[in-house]
N, C-alpha and C. Protein backbone atom coordinates (compact mmCIF):
# COMPACT_ATOMS: atom_id res chain seq x y z
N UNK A 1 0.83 -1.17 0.00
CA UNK A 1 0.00 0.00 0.00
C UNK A 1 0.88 1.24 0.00
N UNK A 2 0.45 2.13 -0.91
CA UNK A 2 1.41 3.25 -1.26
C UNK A 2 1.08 4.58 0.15
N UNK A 3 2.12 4.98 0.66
CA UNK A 3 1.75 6.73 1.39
C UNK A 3 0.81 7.06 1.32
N UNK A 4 -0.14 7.80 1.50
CA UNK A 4 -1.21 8.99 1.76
C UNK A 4 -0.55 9.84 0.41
N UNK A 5 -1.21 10.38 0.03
CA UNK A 5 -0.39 11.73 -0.65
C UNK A 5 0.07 11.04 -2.37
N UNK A 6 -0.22 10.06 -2.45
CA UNK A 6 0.50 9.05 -3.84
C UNK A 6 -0.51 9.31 -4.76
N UNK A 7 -0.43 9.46 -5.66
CA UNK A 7 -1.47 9.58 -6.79
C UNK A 7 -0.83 8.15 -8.15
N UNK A 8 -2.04 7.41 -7.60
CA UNK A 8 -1.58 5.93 -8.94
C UNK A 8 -2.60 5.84 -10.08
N UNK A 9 -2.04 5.47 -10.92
CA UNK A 9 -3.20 5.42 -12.03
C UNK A 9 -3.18 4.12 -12.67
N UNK A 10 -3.81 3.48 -13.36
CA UNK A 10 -3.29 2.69 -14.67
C UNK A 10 -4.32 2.94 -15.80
N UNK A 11 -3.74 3.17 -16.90
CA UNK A 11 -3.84 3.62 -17.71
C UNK A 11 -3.19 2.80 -19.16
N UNK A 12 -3.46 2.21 -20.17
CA UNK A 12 -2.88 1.91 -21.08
C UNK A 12 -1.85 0.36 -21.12
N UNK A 13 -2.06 0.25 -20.11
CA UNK A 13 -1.15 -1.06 -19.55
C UNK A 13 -0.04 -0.30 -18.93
N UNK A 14 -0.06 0.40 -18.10
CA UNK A 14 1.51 1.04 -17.40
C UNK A 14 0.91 1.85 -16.06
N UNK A 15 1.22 1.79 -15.16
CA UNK A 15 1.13 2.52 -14.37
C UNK A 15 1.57 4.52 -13.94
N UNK A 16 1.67 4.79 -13.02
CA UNK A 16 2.01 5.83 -12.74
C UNK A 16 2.15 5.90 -11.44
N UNK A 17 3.01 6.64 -10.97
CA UNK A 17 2.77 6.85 -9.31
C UNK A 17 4.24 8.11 -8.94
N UNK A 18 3.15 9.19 -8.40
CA UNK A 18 4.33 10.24 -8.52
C UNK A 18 3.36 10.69 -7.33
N UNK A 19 4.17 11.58 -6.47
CA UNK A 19 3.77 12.24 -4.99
C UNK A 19 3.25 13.36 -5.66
N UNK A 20 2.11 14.11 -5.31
CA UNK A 20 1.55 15.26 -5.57
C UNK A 20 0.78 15.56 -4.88
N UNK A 21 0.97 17.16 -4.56
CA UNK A 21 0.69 17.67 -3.06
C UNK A 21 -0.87 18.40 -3.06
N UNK A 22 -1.62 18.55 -4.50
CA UNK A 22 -2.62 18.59 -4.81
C UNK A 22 -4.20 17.47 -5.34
N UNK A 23 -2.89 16.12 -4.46
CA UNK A 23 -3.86 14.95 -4.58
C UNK A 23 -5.44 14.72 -4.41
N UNK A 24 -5.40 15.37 -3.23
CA UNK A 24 -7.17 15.45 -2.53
C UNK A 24 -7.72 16.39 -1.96
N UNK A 25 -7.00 17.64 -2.67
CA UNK A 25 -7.66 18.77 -2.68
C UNK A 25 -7.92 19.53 -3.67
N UNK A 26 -8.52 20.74 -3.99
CA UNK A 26 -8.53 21.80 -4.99
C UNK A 26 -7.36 22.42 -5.05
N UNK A 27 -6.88 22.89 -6.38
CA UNK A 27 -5.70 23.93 -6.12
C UNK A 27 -5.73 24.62 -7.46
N UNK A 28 -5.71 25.79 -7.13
CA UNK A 28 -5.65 26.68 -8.46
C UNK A 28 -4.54 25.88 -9.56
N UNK A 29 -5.12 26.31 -10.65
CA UNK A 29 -3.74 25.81 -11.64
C UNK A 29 -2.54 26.09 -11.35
N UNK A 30 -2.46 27.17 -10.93
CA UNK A 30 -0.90 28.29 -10.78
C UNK A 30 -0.23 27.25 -9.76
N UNK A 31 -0.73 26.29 -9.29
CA UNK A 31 0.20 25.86 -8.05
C UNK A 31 0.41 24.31 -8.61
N UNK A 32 -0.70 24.12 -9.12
CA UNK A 32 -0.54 22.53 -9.98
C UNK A 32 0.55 22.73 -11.10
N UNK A 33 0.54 23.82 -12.02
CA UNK A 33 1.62 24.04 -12.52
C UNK A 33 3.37 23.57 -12.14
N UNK A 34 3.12 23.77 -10.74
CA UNK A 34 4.24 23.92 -10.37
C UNK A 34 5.32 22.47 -10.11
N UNK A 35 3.98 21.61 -10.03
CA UNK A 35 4.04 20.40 -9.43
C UNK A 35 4.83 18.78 -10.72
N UNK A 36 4.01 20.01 -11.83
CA UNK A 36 3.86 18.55 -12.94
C UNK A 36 5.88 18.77 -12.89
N UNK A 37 6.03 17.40 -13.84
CA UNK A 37 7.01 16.72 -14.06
C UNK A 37 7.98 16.83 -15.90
N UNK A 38 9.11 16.96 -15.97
CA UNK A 38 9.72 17.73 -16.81
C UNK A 38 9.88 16.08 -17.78
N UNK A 39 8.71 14.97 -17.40
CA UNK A 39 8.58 14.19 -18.42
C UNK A 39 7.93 14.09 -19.58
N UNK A 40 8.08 12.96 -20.02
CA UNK A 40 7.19 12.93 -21.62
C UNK A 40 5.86 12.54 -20.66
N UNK A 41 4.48 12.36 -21.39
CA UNK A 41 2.91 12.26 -21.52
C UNK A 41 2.21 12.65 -22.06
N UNK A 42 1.20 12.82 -21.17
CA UNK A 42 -0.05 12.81 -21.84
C UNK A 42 -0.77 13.82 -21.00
N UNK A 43 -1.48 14.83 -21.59
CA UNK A 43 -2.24 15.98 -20.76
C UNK A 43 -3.39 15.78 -21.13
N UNK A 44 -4.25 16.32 -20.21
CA UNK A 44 -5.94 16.31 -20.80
C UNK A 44 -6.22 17.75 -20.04
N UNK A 45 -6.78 18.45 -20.80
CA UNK A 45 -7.74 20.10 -20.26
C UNK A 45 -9.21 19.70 -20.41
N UNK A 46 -9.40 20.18 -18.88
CA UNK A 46 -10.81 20.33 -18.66
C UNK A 46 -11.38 21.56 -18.53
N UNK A 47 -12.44 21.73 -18.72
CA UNK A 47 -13.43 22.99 -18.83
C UNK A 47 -13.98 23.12 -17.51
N UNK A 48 -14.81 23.38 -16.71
CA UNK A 48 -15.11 23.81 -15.48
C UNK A 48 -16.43 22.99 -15.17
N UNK A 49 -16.71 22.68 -16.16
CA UNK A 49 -17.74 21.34 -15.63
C UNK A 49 -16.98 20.11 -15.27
N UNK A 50 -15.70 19.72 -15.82
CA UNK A 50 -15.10 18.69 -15.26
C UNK A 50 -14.72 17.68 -16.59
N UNK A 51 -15.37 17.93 -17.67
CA UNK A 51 -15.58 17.57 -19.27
C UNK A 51 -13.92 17.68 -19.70
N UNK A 52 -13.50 16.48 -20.82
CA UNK A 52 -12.39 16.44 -21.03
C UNK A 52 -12.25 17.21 -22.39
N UNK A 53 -11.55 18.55 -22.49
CA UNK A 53 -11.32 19.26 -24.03
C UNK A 53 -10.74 19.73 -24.84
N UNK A 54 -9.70 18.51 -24.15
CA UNK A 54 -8.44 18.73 -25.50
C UNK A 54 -7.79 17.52 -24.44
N UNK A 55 -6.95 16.44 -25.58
CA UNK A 55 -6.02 15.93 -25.12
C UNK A 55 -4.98 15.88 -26.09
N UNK A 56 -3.41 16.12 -25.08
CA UNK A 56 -2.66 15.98 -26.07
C UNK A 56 -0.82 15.57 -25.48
N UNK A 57 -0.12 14.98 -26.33
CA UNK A 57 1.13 14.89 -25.81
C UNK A 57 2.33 15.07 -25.33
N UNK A 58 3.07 15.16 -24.90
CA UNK A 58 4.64 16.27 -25.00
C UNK A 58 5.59 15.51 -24.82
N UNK A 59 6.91 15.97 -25.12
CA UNK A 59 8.07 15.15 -24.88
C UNK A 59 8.87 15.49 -23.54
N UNK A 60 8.09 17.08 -23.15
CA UNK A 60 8.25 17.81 -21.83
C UNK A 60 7.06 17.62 -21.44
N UNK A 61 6.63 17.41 -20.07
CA UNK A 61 4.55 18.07 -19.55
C UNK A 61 5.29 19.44 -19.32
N UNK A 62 6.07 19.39 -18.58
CA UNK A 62 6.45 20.73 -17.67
C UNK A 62 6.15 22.00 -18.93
N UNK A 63 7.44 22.02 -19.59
CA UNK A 63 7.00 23.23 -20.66
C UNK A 63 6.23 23.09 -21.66
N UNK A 64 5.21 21.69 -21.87
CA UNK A 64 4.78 22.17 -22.54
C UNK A 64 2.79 22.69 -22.10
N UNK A 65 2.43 21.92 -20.70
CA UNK A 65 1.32 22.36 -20.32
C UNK A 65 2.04 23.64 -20.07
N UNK A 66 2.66 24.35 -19.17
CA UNK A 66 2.96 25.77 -18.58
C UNK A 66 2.54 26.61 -20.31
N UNK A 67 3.27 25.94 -21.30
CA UNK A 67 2.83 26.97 -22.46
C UNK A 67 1.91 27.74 -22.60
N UNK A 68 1.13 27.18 -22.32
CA UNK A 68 -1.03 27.37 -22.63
C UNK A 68 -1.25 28.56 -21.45
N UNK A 69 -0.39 28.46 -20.66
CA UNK A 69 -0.99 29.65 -19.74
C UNK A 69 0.00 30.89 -19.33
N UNK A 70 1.39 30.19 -20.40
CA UNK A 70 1.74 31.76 -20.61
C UNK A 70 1.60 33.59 -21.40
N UNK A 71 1.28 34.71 -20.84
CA UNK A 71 0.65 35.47 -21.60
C UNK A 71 1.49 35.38 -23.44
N UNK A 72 0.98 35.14 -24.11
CA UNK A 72 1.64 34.88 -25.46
C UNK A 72 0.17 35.14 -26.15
N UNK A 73 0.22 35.94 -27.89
CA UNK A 73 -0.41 35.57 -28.55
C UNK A 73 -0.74 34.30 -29.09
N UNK A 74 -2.00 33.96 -29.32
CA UNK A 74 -2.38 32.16 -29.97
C UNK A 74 -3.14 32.22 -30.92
N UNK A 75 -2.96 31.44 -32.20
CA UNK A 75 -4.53 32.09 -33.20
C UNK A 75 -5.70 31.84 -32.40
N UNK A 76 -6.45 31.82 -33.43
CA UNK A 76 -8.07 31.98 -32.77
C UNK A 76 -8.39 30.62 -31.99
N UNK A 77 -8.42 29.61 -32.49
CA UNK A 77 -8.67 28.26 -31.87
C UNK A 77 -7.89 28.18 -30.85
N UNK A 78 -7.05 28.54 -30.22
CA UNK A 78 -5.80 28.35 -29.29
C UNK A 78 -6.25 28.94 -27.75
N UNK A 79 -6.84 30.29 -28.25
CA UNK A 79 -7.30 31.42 -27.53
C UNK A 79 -8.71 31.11 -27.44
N UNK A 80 -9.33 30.26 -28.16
CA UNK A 80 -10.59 29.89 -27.05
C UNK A 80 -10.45 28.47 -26.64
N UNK A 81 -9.78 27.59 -26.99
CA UNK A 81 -9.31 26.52 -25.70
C UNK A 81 -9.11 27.08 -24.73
N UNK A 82 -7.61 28.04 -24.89
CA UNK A 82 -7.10 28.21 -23.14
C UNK A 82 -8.64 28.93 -23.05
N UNK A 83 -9.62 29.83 -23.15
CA UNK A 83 -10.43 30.37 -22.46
C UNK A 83 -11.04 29.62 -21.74
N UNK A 84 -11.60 28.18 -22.10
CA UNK A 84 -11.91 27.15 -21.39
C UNK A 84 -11.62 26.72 -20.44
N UNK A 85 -10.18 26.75 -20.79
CA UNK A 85 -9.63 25.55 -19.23
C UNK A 85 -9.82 26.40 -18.29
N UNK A 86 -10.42 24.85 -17.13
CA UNK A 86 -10.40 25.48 -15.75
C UNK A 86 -9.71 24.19 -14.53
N UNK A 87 -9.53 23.09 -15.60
CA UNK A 87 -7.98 22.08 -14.57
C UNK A 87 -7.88 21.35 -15.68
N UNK A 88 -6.66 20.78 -15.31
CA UNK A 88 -5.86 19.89 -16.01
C UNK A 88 -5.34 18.54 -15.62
N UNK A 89 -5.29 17.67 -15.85
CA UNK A 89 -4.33 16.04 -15.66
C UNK A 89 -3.35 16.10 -16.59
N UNK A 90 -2.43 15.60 -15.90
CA UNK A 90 -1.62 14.48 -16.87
C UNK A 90 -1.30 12.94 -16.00
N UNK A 91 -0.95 12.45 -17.08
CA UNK A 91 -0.18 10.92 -17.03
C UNK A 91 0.99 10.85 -17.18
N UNK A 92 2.15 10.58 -17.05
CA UNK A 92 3.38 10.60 -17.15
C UNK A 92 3.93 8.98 -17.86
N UNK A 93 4.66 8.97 -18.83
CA UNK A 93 4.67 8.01 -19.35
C UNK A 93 6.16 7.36 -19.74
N UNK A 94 7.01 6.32 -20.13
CA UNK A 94 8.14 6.37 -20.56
C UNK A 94 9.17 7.08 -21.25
N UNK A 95 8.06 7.70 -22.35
CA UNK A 95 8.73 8.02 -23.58
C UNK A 95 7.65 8.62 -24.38
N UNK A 96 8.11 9.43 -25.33
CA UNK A 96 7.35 9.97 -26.02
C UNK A 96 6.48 9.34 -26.80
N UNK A 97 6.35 8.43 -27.45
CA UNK A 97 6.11 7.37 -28.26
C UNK A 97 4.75 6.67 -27.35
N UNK A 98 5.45 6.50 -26.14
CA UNK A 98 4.24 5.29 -25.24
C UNK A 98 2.74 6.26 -24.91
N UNK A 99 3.22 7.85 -25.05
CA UNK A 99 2.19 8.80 -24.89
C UNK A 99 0.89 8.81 -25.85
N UNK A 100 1.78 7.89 -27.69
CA UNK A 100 0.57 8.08 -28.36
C UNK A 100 -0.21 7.18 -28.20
N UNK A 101 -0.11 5.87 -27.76
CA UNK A 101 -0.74 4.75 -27.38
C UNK A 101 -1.90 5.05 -26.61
């Protein structure tokens, strides 16, 4: 049995299990941000009902979820996703590759 505080998943045939301090509570993005991991995965944005609306991969999570919520111009489709999001997941995965699976 894993710590208090462990967040496990399975997913795809692989597990996950990384400490995160926003396990079983609410936390603004700005602090979940802070938390994710400078691995390859898999992200999913949710909208504020809890609805999944956009998923997608990286070879970084770290820079590449932080992207979406740095002030930067985005075309039009870009700029009403981020208007959407209101939390985010990821999965953390081997490799870039195991993310498209």
């Amino acid at each position: 049995m894993k710590p208090r505080g462990y967040y496990s998943e399975l997913r795809f045939g692989f597990s996950v299990s990384r400490k995160l301090k926003w396990h079983l509570k609410t936390v603004p993005i700005e602090e979940k941000l802070k938390e994710i991991p400078s691995s390859p995965g898999v992200y999913l944005h949710k909208d504020g009902a809890g609805r999944v609306i956009y998923v997608g991969k990286a070879k970084n999570l770290r820079s590449r979820v932080r992207s979406y919520f740095r002030a930067r111009p985005f075309d039009r489709k870009t700029d009403a996703l981020v208007g959407q999001i209101a939390d985010f997941e990821f999965i953390v995965t081997d490799n870039e590759v195991e993310a498209l699976i």
